[in-house]
PDB file of N, CA and C in Angstrom:
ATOM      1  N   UNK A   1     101.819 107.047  80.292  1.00  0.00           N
ATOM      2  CA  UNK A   1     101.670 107.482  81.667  1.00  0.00           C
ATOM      3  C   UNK A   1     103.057 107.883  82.181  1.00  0.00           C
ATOM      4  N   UNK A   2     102.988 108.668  83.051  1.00  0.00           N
ATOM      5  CA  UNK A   2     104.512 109.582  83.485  1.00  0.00           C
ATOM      6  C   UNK A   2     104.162 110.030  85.001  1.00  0.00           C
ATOM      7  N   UNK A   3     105.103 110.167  85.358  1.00  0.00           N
ATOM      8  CA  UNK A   3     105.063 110.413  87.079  1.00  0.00           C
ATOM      9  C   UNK A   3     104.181 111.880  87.440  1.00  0.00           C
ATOM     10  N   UNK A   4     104.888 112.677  86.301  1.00  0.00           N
ATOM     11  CA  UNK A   4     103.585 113.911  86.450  1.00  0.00           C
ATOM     12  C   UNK A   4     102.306 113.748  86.136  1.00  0.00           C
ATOM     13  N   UNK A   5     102.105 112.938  85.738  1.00  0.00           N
ATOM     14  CA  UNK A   5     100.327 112.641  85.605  1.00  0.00           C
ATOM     15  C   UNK A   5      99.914 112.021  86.671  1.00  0.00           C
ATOM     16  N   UNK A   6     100.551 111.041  87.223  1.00  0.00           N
ATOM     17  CA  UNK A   6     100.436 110.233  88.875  1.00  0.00           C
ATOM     18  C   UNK A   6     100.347 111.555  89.609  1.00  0.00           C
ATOM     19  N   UNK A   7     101.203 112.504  90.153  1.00  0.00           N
ATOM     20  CA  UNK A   7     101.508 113.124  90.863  1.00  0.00           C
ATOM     21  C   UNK A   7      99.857 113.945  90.529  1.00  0.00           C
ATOM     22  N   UNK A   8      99.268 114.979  89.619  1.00  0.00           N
ATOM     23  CA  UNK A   8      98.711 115.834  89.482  1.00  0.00           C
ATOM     24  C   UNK A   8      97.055 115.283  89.699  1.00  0.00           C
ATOM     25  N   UNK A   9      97.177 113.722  89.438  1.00  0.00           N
ATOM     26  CA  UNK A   9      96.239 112.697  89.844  1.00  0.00           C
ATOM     27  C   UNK A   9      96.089 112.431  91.463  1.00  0.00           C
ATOM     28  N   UNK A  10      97.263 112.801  92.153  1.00  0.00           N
ATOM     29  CA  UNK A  10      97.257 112.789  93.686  1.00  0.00           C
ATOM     30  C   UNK A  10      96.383 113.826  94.329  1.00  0.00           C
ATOM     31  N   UNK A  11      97.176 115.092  93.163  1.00  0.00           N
ATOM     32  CA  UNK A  11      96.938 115.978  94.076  1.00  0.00           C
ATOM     33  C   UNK A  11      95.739 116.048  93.992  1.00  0.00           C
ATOM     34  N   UNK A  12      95.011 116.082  92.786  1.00  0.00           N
ATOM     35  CA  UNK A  12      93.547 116.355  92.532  1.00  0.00           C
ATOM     36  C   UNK A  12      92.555 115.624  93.493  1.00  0.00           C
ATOM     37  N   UNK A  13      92.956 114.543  93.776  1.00  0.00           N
ATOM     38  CA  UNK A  13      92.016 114.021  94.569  1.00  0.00           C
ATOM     39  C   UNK A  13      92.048 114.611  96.330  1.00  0.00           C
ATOM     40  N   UNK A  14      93.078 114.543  96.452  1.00  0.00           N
ATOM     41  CA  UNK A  14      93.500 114.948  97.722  1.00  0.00           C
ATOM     42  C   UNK A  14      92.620 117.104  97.733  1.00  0.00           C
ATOM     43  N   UNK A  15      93.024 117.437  96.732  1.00  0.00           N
ATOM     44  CA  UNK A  15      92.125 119.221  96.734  1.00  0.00           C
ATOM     45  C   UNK A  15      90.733 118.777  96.578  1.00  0.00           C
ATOM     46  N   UNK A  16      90.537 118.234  95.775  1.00  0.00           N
ATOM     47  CA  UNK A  16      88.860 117.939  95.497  1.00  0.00           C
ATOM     48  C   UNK A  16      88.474 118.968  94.472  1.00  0.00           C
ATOM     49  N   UNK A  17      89.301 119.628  93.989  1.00  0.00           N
ATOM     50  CA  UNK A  17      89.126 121.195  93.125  1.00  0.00           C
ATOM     51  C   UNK A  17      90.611 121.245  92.055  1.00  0.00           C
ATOM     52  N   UNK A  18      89.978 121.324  90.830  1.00  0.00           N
ATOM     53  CA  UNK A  18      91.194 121.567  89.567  1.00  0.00           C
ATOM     54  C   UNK A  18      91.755 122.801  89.747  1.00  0.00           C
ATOM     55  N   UNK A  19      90.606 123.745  90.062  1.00  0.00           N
ATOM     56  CA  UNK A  19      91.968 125.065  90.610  1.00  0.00           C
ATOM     57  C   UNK A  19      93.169 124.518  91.494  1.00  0.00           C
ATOM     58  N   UNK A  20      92.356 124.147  92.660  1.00  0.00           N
ATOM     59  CA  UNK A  20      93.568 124.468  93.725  1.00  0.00           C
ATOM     60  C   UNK A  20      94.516 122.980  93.558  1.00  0.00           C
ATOM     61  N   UNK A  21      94.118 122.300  93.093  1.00  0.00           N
ATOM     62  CA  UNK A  21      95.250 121.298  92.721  1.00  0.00           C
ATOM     63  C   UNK A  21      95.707 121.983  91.657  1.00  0.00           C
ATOM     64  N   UNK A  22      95.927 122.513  90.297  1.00  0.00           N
ATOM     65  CA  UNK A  22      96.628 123.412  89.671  1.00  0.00           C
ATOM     66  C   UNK A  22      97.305 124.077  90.510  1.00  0.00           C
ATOM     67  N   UNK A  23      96.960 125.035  91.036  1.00  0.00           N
ATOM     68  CA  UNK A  23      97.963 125.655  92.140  1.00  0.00           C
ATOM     69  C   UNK A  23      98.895 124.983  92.977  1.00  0.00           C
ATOM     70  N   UNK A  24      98.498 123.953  93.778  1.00  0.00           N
ATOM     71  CA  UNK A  24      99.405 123.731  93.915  1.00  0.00           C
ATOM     72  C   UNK A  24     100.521 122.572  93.690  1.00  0.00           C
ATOM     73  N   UNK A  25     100.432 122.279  92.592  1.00  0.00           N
ATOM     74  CA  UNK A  25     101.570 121.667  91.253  1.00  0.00           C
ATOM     75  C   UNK A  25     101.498 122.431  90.514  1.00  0.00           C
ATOM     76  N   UNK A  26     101.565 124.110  90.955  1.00  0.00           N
ATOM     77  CA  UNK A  26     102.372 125.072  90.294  1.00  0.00           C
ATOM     78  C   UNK A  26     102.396 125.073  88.615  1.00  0.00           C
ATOM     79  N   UNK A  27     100.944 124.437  87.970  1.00  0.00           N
ATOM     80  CA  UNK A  27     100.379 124.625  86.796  1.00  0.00           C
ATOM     81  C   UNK A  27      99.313 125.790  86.595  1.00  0.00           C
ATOM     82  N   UNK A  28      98.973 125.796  85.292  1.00  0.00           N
ATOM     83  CA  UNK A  28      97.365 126.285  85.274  1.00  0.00           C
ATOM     84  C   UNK A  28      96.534 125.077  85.222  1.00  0.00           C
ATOM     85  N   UNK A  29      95.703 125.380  85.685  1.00  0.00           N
ATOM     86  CA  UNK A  29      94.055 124.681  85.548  1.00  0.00           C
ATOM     87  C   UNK A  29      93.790 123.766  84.479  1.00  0.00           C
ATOM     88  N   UNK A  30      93.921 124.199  82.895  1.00  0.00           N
ATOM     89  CA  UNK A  30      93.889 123.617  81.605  1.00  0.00           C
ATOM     90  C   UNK A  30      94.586 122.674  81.832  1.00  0.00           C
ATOM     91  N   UNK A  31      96.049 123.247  81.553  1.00  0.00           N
ATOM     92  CA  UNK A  31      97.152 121.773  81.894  1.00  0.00           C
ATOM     93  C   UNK A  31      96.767 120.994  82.610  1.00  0.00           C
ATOM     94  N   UNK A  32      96.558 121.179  84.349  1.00  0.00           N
ATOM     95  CA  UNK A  32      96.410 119.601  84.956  1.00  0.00           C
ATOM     96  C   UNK A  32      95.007 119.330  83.710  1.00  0.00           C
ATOM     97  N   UNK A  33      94.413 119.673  83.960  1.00  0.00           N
ATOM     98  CA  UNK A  33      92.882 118.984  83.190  1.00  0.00           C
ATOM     99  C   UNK A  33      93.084 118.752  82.105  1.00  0.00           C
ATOM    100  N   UNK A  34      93.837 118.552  81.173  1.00  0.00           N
ATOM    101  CA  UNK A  34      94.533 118.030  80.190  1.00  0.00           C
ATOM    102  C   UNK A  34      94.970 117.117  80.488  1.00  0.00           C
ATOM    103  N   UNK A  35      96.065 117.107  81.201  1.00  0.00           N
ATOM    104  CA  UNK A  35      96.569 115.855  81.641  1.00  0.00           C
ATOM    105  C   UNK A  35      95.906 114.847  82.007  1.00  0.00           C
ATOM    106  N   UNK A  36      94.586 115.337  83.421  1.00  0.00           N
ATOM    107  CA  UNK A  36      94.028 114.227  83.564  1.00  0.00           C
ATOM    108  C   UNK A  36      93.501 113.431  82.524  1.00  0.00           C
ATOM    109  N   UNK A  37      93.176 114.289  81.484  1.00  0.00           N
ATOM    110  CA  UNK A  37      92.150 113.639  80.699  1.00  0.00           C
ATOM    111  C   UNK A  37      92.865 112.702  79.732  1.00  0.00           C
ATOM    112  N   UNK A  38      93.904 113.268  79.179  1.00  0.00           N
ATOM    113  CA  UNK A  38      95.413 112.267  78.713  1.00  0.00           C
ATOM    114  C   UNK A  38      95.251 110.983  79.486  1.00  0.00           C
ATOM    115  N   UNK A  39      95.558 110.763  80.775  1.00  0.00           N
ATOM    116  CA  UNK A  39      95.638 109.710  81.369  1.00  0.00           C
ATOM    117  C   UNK A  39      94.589 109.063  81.939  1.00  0.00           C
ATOM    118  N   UNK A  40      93.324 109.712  81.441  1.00  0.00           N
ATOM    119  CA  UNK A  40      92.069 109.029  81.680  1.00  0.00           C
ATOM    120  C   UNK A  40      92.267 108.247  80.463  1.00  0.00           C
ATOM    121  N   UNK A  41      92.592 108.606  78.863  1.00  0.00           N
ATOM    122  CA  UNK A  41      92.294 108.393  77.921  1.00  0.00           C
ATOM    123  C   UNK A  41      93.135 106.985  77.883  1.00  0.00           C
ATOM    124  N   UNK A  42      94.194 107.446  78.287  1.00  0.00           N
ATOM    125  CA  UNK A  42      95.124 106.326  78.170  1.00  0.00           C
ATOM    126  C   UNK A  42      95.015 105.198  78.984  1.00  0.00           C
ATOM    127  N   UNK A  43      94.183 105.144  79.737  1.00  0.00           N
ATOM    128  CA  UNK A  43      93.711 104.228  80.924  1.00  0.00           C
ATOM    129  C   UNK A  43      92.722 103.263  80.478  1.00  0.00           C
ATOM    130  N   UNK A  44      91.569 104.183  79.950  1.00  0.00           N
ATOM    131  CA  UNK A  44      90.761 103.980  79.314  1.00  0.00           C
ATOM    132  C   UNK A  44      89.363 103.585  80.396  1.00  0.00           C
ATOM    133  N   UNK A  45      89.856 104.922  81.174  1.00  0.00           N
ATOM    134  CA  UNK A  45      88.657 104.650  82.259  1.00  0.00           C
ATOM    135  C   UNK A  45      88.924 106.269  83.029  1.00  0.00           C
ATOM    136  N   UNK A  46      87.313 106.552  83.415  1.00  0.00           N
ATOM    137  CA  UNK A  46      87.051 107.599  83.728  1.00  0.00           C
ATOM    138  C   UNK A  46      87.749 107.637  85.403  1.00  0.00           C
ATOM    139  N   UNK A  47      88.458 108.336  85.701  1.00  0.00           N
ATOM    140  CA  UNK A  47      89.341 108.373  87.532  1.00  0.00           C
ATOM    141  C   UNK A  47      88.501 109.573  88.452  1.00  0.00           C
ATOM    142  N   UNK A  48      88.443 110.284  87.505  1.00  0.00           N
ATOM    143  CA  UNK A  48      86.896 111.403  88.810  1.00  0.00           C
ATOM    144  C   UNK A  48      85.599 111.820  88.035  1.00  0.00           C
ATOM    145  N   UNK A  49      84.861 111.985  88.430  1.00  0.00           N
ATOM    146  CA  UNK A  49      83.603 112.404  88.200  1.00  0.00           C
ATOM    147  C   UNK A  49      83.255 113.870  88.597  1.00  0.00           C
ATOM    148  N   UNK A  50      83.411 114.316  87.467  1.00  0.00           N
ATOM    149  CA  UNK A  50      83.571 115.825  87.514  1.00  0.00           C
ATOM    150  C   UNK A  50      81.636 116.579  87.341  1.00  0.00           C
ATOM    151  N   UNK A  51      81.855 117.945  88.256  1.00  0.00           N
ATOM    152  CA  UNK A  51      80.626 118.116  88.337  1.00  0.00           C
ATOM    153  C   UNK A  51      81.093 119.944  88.066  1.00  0.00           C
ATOM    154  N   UNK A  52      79.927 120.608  88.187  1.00  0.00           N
ATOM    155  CA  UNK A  52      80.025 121.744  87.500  1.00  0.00           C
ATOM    156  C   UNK A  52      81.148 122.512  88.592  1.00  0.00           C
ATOM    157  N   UNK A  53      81.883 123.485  87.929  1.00  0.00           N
ATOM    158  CA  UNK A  53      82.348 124.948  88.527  1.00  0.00           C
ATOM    159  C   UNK A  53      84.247 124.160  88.789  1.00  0.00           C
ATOM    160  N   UNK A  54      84.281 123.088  88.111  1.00  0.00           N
ATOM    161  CA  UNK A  54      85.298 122.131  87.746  1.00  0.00           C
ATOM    162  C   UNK A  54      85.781 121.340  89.426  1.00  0.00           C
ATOM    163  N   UNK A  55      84.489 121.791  89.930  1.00  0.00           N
ATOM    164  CA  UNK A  55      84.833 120.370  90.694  1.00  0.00           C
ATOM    165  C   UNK A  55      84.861 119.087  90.943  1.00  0.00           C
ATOM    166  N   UNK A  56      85.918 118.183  91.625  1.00  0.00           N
ATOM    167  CA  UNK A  56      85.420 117.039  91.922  1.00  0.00           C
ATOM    168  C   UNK A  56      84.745 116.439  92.682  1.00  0.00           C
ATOM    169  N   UNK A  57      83.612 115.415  92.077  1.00  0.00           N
ATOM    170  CA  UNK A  57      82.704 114.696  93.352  1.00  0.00           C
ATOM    171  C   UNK A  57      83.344 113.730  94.046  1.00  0.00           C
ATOM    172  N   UNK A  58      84.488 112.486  93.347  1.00  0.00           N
ATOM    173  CA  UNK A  58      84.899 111.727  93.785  1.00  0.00           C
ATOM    174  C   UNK A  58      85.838 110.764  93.327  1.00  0.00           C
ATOM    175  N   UNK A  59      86.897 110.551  93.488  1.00  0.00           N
ATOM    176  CA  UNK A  59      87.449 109.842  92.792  1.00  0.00           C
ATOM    177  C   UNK A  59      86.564 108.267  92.258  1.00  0.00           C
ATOM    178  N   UNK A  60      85.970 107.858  91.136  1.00  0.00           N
ATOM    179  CA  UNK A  60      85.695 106.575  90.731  1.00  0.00           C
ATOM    180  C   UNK A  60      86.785 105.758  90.690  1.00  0.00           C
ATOM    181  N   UNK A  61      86.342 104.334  91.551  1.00  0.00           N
ATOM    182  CA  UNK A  61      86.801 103.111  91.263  1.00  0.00           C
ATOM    183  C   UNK A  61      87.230 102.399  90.051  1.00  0.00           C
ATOM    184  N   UNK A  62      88.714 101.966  90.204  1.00  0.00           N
ATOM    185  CA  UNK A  62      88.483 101.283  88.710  1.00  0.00           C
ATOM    186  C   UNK A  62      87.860  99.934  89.189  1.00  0.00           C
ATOM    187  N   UNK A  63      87.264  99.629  87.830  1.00  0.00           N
ATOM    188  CA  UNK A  63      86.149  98.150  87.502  1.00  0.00           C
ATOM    189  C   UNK A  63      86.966  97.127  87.725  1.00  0.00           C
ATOM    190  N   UNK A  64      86.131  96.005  88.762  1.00  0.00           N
ATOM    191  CA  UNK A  64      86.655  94.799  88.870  1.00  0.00           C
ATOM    192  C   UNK A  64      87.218  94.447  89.956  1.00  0.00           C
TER     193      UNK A  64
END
């Protein structure tokens, strides 16, 4: 885990949308969504619940 994965994890929740959080942390789309998924993996827990047209429904709770 690395501060740019925190950070691109902010933003995403805060856009609600992998485009426009890509945009603006000045990535493409793939990358953040890579990343998230890196630091989902590494977590070992799912952080949004993704629904079609790559949006987000909501950030999930972690368990417990």
């Amino acid at each position: 885990m690395n501060l740019r994965e925190l950070e691109y994890t902010v933003c995403l929740a805060a856009e609600g949308q992998f485009r426009r959080a890509a945009e603006r942390c000045h990535v493409s789309q793939p990358t953040l969504s890579a990343q998230i998924a890196k630091l989902e993996d590494e977590l070992g827990l799912q952080l949004f619940e993704r629904a079609h047209c790559m949006r987000v429904r909501r950030p999930i709770a972690a368990p417990g």
